[in-house]
PDB file of N, CA and C in Angstrom:
ATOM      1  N   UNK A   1      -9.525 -15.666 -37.357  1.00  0.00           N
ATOM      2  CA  UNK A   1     -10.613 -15.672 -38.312  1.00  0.00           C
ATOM      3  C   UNK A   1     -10.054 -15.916 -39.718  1.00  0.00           C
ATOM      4  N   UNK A   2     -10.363 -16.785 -40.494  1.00  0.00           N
ATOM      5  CA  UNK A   2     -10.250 -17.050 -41.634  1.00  0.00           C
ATOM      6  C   UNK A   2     -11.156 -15.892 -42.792  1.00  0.00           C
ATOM      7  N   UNK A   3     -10.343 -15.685 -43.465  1.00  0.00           N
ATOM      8  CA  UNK A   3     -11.238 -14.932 -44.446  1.00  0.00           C
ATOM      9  C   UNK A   3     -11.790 -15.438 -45.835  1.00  0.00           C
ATOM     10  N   UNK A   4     -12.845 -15.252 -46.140  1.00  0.00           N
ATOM     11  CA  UNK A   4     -13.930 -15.992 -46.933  1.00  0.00           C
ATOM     12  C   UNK A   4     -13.692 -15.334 -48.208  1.00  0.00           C
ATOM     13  N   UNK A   5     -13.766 -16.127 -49.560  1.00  0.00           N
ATOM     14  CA  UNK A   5     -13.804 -15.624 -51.027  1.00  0.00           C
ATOM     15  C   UNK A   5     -14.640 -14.551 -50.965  1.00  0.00           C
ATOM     16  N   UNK A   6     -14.262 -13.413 -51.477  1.00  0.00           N
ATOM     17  CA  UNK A   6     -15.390 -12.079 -51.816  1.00  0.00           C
ATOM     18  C   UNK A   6     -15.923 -12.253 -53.227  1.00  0.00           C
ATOM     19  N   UNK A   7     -15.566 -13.138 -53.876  1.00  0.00           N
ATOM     20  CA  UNK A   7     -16.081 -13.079 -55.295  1.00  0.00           C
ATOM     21  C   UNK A   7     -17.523 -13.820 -55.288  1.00  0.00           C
ATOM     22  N   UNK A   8     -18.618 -13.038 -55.918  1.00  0.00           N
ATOM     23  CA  UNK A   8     -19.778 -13.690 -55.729  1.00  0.00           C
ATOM     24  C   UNK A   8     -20.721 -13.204 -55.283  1.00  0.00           C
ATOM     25  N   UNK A   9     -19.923 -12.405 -54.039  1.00  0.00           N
ATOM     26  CA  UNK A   9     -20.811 -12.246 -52.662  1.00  0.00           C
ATOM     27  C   UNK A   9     -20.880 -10.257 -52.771  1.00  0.00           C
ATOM     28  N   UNK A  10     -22.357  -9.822 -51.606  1.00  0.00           N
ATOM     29  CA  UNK A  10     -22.234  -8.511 -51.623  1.00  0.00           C
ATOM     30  C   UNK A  10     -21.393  -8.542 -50.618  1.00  0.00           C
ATOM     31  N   UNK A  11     -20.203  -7.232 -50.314  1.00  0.00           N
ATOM     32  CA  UNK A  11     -19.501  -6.918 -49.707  1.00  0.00           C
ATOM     33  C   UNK A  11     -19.630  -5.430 -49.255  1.00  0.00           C
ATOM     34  N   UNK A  12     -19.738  -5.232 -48.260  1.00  0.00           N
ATOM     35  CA  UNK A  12     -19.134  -3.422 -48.118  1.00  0.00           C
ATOM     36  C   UNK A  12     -18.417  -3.275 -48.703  1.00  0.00           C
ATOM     37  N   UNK A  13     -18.402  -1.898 -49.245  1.00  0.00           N
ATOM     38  CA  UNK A  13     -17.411  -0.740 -49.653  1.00  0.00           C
ATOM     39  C   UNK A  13     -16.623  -0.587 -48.344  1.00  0.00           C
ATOM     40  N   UNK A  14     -15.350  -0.543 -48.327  1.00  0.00           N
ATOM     41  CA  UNK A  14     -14.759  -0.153 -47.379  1.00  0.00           C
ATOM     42  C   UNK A  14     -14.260   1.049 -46.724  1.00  0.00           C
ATOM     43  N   UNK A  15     -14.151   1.522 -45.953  1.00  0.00           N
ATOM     44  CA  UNK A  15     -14.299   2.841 -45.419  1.00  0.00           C
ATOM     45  C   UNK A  15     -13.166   2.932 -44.871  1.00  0.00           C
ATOM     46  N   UNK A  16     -11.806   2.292 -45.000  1.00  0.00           N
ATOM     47  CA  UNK A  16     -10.681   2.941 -44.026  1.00  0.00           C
ATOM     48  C   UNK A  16      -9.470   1.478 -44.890  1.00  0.00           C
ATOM     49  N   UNK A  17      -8.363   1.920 -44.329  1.00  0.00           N
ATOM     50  CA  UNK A  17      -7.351   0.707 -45.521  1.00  0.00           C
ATOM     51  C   UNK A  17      -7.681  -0.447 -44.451  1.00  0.00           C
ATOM     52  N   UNK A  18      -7.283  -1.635 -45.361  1.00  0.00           N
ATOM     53  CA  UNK A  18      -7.646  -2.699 -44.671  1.00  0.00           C
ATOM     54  C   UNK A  18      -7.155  -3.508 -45.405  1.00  0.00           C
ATOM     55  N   UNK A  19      -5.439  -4.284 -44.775  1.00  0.00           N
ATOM     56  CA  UNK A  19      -4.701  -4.802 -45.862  1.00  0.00           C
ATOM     57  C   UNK A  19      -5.324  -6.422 -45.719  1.00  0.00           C
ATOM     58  N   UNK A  20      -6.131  -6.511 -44.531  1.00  0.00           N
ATOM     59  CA  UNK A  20      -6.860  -8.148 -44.243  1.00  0.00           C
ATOM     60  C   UNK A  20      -7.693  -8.311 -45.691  1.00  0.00           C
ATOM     61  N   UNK A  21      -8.206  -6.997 -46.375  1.00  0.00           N
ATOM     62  CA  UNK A  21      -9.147  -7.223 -47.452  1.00  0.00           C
ATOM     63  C   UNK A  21      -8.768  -8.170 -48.881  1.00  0.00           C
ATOM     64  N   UNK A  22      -7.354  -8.577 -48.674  1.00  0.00           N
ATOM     65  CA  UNK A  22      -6.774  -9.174 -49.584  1.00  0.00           C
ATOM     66  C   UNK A  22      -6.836 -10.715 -49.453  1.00  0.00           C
ATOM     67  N   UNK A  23      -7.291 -11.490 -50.483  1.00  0.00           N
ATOM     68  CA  UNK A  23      -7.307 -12.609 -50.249  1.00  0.00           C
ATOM     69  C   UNK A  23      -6.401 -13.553 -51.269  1.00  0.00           C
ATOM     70  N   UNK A  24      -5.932 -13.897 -50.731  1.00  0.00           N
ATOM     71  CA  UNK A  24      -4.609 -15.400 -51.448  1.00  0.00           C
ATOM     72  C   UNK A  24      -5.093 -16.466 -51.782  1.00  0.00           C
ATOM     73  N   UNK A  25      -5.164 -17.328 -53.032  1.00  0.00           N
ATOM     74  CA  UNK A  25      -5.374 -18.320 -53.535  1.00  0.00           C
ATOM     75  C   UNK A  25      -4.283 -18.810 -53.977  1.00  0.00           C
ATOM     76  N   UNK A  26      -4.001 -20.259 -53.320  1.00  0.00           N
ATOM     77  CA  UNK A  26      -2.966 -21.119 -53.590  1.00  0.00           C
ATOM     78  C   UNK A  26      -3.138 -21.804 -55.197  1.00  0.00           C
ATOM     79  N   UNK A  27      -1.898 -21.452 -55.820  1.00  0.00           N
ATOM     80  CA  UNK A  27      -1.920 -21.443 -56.741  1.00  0.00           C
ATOM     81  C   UNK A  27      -1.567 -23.043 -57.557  1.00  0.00           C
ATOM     82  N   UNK A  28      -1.306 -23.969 -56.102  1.00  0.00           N
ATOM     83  CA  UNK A  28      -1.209 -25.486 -56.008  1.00  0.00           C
ATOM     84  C   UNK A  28      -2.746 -25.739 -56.949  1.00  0.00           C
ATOM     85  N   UNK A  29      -4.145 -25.238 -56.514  1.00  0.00           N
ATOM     86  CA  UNK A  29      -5.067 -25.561 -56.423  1.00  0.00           C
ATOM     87  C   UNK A  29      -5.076 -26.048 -58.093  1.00  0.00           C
ATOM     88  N   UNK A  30      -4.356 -25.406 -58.770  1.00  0.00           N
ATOM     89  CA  UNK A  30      -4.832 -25.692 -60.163  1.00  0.00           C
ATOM     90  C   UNK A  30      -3.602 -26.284 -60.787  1.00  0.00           C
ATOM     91  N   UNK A  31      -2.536 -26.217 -60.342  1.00  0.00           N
ATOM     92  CA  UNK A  31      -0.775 -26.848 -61.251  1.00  0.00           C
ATOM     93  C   UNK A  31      -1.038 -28.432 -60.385  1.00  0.00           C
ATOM     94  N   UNK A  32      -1.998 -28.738 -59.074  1.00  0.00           N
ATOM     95  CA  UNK A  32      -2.182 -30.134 -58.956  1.00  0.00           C
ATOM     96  C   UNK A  32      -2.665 -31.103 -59.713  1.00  0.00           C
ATOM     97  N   UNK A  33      -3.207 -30.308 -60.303  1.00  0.00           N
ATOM     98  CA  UNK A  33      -4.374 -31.094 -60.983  1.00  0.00           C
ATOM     99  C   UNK A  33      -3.452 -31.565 -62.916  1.00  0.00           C
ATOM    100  N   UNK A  34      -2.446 -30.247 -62.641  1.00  0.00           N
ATOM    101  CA  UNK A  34      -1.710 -30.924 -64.112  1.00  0.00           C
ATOM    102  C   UNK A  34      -0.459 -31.300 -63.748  1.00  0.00           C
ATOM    103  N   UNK A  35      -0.267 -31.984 -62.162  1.00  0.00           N
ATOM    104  CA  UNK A  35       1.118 -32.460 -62.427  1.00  0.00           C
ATOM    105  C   UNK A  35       2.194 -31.563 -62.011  1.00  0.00           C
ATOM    106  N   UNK A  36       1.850 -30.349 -62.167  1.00  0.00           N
ATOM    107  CA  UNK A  36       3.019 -29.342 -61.769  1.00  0.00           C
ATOM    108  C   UNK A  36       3.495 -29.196 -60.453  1.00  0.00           C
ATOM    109  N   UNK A  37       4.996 -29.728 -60.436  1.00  0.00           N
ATOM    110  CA  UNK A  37       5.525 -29.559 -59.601  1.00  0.00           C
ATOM    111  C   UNK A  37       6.191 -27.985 -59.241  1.00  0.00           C
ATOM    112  N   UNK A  38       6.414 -27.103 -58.157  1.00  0.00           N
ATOM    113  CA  UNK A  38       6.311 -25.904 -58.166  1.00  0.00           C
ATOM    114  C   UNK A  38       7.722 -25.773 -58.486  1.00  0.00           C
ATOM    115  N   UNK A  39       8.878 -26.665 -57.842  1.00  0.00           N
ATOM    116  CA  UNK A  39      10.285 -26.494 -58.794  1.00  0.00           C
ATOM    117  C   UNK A  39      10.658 -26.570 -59.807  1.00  0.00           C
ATOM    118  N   UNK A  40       9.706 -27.154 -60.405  1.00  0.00           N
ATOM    119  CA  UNK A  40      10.232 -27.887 -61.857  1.00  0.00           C
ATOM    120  C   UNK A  40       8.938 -27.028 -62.950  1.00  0.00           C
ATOM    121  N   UNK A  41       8.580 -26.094 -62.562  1.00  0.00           N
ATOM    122  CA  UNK A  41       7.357 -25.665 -63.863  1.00  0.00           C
ATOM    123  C   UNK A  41       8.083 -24.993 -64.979  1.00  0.00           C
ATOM    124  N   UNK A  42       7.169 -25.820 -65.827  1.00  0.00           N
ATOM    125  CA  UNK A  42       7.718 -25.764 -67.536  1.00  0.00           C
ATOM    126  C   UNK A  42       7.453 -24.215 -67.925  1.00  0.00           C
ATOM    127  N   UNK A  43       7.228 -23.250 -67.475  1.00  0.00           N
ATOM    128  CA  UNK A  43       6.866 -22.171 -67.944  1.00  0.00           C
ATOM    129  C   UNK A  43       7.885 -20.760 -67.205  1.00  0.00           C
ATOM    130  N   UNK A  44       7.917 -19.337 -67.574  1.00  0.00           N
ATOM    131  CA  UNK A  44       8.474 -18.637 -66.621  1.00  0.00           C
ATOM    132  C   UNK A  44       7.199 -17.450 -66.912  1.00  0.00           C
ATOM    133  N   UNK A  45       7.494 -16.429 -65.421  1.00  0.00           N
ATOM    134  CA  UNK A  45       6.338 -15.062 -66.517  1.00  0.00           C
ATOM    135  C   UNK A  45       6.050 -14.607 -64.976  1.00  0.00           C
ATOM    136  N   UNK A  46       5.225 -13.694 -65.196  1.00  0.00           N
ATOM    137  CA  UNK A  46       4.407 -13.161 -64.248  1.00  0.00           C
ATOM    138  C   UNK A  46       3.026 -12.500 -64.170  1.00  0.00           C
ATOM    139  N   UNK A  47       2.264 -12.643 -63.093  1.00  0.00           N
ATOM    140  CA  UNK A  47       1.076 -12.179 -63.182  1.00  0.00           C
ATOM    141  C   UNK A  47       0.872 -10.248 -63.290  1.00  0.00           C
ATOM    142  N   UNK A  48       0.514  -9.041 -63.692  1.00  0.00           N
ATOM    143  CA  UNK A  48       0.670  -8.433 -64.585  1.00  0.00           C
ATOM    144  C   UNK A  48      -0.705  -7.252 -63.945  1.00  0.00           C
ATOM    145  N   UNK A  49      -0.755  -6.732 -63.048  1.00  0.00           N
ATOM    146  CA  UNK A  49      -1.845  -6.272 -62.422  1.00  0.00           C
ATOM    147  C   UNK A  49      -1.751  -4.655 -63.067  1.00  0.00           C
ATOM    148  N   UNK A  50      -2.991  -3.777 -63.501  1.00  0.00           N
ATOM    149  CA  UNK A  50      -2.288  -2.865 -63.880  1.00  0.00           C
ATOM    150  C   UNK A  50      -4.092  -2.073 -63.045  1.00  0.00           C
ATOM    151  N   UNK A  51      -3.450  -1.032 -62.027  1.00  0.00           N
ATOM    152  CA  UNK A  51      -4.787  -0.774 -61.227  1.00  0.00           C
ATOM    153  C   UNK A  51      -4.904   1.144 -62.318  1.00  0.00           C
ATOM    154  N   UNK A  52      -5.368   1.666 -62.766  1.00  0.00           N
ATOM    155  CA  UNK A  52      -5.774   2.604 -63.405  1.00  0.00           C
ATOM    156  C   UNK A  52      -6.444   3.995 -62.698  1.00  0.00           C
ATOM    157  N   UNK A  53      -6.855   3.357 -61.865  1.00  0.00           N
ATOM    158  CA  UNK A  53      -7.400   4.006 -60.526  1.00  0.00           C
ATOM    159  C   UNK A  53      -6.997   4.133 -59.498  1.00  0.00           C
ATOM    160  N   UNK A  54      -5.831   4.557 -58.736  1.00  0.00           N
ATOM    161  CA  UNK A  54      -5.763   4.173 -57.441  1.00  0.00           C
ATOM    162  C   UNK A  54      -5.737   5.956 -57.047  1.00  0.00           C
ATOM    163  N   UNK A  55      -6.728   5.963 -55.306  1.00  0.00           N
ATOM    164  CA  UNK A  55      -6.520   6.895 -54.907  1.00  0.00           C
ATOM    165  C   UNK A  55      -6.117   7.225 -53.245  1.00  0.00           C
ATOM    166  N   UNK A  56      -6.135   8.109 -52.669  1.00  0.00           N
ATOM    167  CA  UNK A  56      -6.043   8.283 -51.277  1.00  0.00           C
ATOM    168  C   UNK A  56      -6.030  10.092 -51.077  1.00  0.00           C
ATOM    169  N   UNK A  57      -6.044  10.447 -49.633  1.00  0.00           N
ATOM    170  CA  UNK A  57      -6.327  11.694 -49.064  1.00  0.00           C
ATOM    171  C   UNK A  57      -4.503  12.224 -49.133  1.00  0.00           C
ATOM    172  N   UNK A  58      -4.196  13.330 -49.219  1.00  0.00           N
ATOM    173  CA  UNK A  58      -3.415  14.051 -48.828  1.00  0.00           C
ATOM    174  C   UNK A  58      -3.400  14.578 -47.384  1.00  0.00           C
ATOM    175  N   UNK A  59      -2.616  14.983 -46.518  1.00  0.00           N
ATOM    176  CA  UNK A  59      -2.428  15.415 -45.362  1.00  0.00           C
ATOM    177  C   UNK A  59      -4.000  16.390 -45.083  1.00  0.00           C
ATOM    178  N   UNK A  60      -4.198  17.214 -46.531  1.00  0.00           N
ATOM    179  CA  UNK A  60      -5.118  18.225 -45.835  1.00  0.00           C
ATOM    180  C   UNK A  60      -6.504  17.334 -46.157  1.00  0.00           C
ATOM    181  N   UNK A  61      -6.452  16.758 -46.726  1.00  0.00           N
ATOM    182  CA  UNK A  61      -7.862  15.948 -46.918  1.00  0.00           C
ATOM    183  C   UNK A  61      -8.072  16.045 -48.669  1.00  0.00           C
ATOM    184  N   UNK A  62      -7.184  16.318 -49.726  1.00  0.00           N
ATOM    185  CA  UNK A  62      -7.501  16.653 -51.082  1.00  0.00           C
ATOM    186  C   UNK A  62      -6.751  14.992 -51.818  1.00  0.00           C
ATOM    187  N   UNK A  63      -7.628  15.144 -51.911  1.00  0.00           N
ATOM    188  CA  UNK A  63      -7.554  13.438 -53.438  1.00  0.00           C
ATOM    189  C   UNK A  63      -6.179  13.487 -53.964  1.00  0.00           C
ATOM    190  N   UNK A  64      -5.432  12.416 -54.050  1.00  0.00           N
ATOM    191  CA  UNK A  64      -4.588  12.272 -54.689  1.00  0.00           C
ATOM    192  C   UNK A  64      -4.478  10.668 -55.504  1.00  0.00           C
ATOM    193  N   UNK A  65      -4.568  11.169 -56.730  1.00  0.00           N
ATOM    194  CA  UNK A  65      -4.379  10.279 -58.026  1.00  0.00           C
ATOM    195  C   UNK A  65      -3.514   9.557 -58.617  1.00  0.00           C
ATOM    196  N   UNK A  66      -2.745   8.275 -58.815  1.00  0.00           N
ATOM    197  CA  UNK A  66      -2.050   8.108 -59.314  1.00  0.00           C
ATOM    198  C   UNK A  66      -2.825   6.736 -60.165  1.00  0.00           C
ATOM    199  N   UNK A  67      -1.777   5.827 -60.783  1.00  0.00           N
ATOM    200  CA  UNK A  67      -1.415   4.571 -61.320  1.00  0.00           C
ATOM    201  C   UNK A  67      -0.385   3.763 -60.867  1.00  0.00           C
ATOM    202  N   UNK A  68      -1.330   2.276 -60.527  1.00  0.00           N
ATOM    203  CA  UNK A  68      -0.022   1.568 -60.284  1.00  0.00           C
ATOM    204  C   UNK A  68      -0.370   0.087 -60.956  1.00  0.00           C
ATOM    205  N   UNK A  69       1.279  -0.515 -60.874  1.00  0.00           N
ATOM    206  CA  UNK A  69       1.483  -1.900 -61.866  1.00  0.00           C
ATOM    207  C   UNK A  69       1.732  -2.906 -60.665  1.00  0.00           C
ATOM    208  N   UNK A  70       1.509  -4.536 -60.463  1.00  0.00           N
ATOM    209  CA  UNK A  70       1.552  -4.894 -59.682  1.00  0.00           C
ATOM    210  C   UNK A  70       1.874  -5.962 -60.443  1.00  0.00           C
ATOM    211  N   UNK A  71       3.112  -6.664 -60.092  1.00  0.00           N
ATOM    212  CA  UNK A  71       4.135  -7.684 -60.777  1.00  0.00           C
ATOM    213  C   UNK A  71       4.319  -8.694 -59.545  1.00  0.00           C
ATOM    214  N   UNK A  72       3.639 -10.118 -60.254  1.00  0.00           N
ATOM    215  CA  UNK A  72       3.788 -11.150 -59.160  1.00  0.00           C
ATOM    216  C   UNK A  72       4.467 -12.489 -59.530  1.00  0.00           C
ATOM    217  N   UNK A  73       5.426 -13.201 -59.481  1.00  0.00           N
ATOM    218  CA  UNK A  73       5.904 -14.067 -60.083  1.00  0.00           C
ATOM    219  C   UNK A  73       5.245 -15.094 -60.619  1.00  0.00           C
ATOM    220  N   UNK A  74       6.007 -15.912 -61.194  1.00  0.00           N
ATOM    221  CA  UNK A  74       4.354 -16.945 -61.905  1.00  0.00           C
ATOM    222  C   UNK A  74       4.521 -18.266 -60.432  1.00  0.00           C
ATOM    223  N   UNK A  75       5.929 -18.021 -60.544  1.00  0.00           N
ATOM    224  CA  UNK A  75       6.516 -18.982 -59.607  1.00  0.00           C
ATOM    225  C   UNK A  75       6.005 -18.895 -57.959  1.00  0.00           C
ATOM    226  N   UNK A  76       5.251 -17.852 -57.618  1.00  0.00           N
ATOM    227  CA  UNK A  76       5.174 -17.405 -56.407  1.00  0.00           C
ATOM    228  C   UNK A  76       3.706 -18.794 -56.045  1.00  0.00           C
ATOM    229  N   UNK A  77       3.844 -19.328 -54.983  1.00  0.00           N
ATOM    230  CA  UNK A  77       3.050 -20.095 -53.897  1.00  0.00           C
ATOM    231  C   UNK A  77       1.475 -19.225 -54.164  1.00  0.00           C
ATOM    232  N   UNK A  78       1.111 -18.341 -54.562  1.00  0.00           N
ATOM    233  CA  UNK A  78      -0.107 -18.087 -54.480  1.00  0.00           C
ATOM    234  C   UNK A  78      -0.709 -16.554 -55.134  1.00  0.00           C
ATOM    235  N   UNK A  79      -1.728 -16.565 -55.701  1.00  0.00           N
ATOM    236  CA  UNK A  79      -2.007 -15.372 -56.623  1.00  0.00           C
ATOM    237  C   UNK A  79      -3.322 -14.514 -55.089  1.00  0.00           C
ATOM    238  N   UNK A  80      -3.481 -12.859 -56.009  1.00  0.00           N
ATOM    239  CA  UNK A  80      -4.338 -12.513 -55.219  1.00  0.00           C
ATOM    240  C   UNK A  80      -5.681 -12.734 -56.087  1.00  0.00           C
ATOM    241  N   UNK A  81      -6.590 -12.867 -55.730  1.00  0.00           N
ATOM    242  CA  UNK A  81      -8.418 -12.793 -56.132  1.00  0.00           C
ATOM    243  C   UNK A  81      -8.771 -11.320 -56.343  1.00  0.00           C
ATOM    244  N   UNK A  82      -8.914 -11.470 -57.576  1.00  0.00           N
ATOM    245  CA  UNK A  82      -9.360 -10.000 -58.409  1.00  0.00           C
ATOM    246  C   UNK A  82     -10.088  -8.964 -57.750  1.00  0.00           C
ATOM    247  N   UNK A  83     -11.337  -9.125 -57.154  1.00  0.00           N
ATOM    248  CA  UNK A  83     -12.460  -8.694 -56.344  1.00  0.00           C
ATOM    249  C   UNK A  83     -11.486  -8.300 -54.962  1.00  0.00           C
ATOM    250  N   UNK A  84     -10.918  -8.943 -54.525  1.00  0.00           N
ATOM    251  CA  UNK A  84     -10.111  -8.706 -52.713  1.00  0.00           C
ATOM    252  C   UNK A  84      -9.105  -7.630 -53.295  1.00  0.00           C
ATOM    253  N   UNK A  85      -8.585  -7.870 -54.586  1.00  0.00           N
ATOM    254  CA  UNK A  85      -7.479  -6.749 -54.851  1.00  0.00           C
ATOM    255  C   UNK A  85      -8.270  -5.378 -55.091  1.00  0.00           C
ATOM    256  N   UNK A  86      -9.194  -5.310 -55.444  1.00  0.00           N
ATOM    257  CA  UNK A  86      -9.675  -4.131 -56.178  1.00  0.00           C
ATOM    258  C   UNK A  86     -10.437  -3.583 -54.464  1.00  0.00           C
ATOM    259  N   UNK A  87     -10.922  -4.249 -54.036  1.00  0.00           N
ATOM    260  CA  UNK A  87     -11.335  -3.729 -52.558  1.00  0.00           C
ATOM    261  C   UNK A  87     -10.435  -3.284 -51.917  1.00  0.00           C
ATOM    262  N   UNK A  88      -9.180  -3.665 -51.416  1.00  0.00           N
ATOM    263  CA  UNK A  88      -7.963  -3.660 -51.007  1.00  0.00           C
ATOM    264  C   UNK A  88      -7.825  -1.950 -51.764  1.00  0.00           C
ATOM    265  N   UNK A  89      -7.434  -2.056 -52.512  1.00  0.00           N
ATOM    266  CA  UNK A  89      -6.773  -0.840 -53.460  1.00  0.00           C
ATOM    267  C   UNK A  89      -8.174   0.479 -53.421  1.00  0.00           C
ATOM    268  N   UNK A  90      -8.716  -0.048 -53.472  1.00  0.00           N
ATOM    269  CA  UNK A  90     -10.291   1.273 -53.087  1.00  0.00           C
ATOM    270  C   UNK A  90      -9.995   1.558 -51.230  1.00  0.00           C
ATOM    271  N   UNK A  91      -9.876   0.721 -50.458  1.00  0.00           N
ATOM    272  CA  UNK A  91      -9.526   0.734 -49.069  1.00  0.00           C
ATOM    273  C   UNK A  91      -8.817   1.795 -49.117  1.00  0.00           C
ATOM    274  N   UNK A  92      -7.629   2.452 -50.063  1.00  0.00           N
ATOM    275  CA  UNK A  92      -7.127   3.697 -49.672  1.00  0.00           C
ATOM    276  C   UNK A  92      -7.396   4.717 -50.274  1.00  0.00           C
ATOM    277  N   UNK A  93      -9.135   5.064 -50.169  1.00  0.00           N
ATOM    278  CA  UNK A  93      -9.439   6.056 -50.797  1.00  0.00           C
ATOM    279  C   UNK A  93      -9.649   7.167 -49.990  1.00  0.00           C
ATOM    280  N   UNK A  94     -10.140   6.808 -49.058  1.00  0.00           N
ATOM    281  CA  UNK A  94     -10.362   7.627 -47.626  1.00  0.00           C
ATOM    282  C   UNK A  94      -9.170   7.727 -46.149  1.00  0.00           C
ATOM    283  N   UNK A  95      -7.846   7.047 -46.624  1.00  0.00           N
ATOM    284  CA  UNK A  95      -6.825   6.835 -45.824  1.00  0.00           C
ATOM    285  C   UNK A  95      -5.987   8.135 -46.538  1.00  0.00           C
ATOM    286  N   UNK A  96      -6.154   8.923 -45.871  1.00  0.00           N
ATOM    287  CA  UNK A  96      -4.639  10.072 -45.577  1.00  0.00           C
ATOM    288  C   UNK A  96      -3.210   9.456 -46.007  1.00  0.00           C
ATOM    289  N   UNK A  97      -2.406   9.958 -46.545  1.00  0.00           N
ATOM    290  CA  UNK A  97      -1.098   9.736 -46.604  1.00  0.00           C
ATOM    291  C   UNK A  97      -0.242  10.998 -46.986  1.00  0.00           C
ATOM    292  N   UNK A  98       1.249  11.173 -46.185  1.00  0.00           N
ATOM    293  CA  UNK A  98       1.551  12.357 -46.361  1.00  0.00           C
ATOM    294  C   UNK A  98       2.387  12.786 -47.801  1.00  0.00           C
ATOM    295  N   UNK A  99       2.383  11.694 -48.352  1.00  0.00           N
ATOM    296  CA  UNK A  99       3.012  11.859 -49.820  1.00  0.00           C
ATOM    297  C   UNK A  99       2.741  10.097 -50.390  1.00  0.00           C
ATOM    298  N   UNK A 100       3.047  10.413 -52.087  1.00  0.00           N
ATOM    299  CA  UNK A 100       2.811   9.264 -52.808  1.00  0.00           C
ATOM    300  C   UNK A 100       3.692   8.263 -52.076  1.00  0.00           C
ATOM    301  N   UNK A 101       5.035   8.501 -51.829  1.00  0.00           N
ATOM    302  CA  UNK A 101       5.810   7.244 -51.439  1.00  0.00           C
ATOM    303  C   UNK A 101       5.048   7.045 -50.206  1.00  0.00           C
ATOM    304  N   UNK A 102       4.264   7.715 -49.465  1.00  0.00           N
ATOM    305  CA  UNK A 102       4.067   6.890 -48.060  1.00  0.00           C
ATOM    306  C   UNK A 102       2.725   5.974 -48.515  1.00  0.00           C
ATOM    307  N   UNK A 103       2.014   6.221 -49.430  1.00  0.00           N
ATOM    308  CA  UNK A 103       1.034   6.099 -50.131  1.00  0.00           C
ATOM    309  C   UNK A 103       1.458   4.338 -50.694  1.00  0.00           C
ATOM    310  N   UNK A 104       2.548   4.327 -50.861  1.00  0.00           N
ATOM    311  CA  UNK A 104       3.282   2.881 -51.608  1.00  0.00           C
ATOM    312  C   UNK A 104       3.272   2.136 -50.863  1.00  0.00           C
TER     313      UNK A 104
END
C-alpha cells in the first residue's frame, strides 16, 4: 500500500505509534526543476525540526513529557511532510515506554 499526502485531508487522530504515519517527499521534486544536481548542490545546512510537545505513557500508565530537535541533512534524498511528522510524533501519546531512552 502506498501512502497518500495527509496534508489537506481529515485524518484520524491516532491511537497507538505508527511509524507508517510518516510520509517522505523526494526532495528531487523541487532541485529538478532548478537544475540541482544532488552531488554538486551549491548550498550546505539542514532541515531543523524542533517538536515542543512530545509525549508518551510510562510503564504505569502516567504521561511523560519531554522536547525533541530533529536534524535532517539538506543533502539527504528526501524531507518529511509537516502534517505526517506531527501525527507520527502525537502516535506516541498513548504508547507506553519504559524510560525516555526507550521512548527515542
Amino acid at each position: 500500500m502506498t501512502p497518500t499526502l495527509p496534508l489537506g485531508r481529515d485524518v484520524a487522530y491516532p491511537q497507538h505509534y505508527d511509524p507508517t504515519l510518516l510520509f517522505p517527499i523526494a526532495r528531487a521534486l523541487g532541485r529538478d526543476a532548478l537544475g540541482l544536481v544532488p552531488s554538486e548542490l551549491p548550498f550546505i545546512g539542514n532541515d531543523r525540526w524542533h517538536a515542543y510537545e512530545l509525549s508518551w505513557l510510562n510503564p504505569r500508565g502516567k504521561p511523560a513529557v519531554a522536547t525533541a530537535t530533529l536534524t535532517v541533512p539538506a543533502a539527504s534524498p528526501r524531507l518529511v511532510e509537516s502534517k505526517s511528522l506531527k501525527l507520527y510524533l502525537n502516535s506516541l501519546n498513548a504508547t507506553r515506554f519504559d524510560d525516555a531512552q526507550a521512548a527515542r
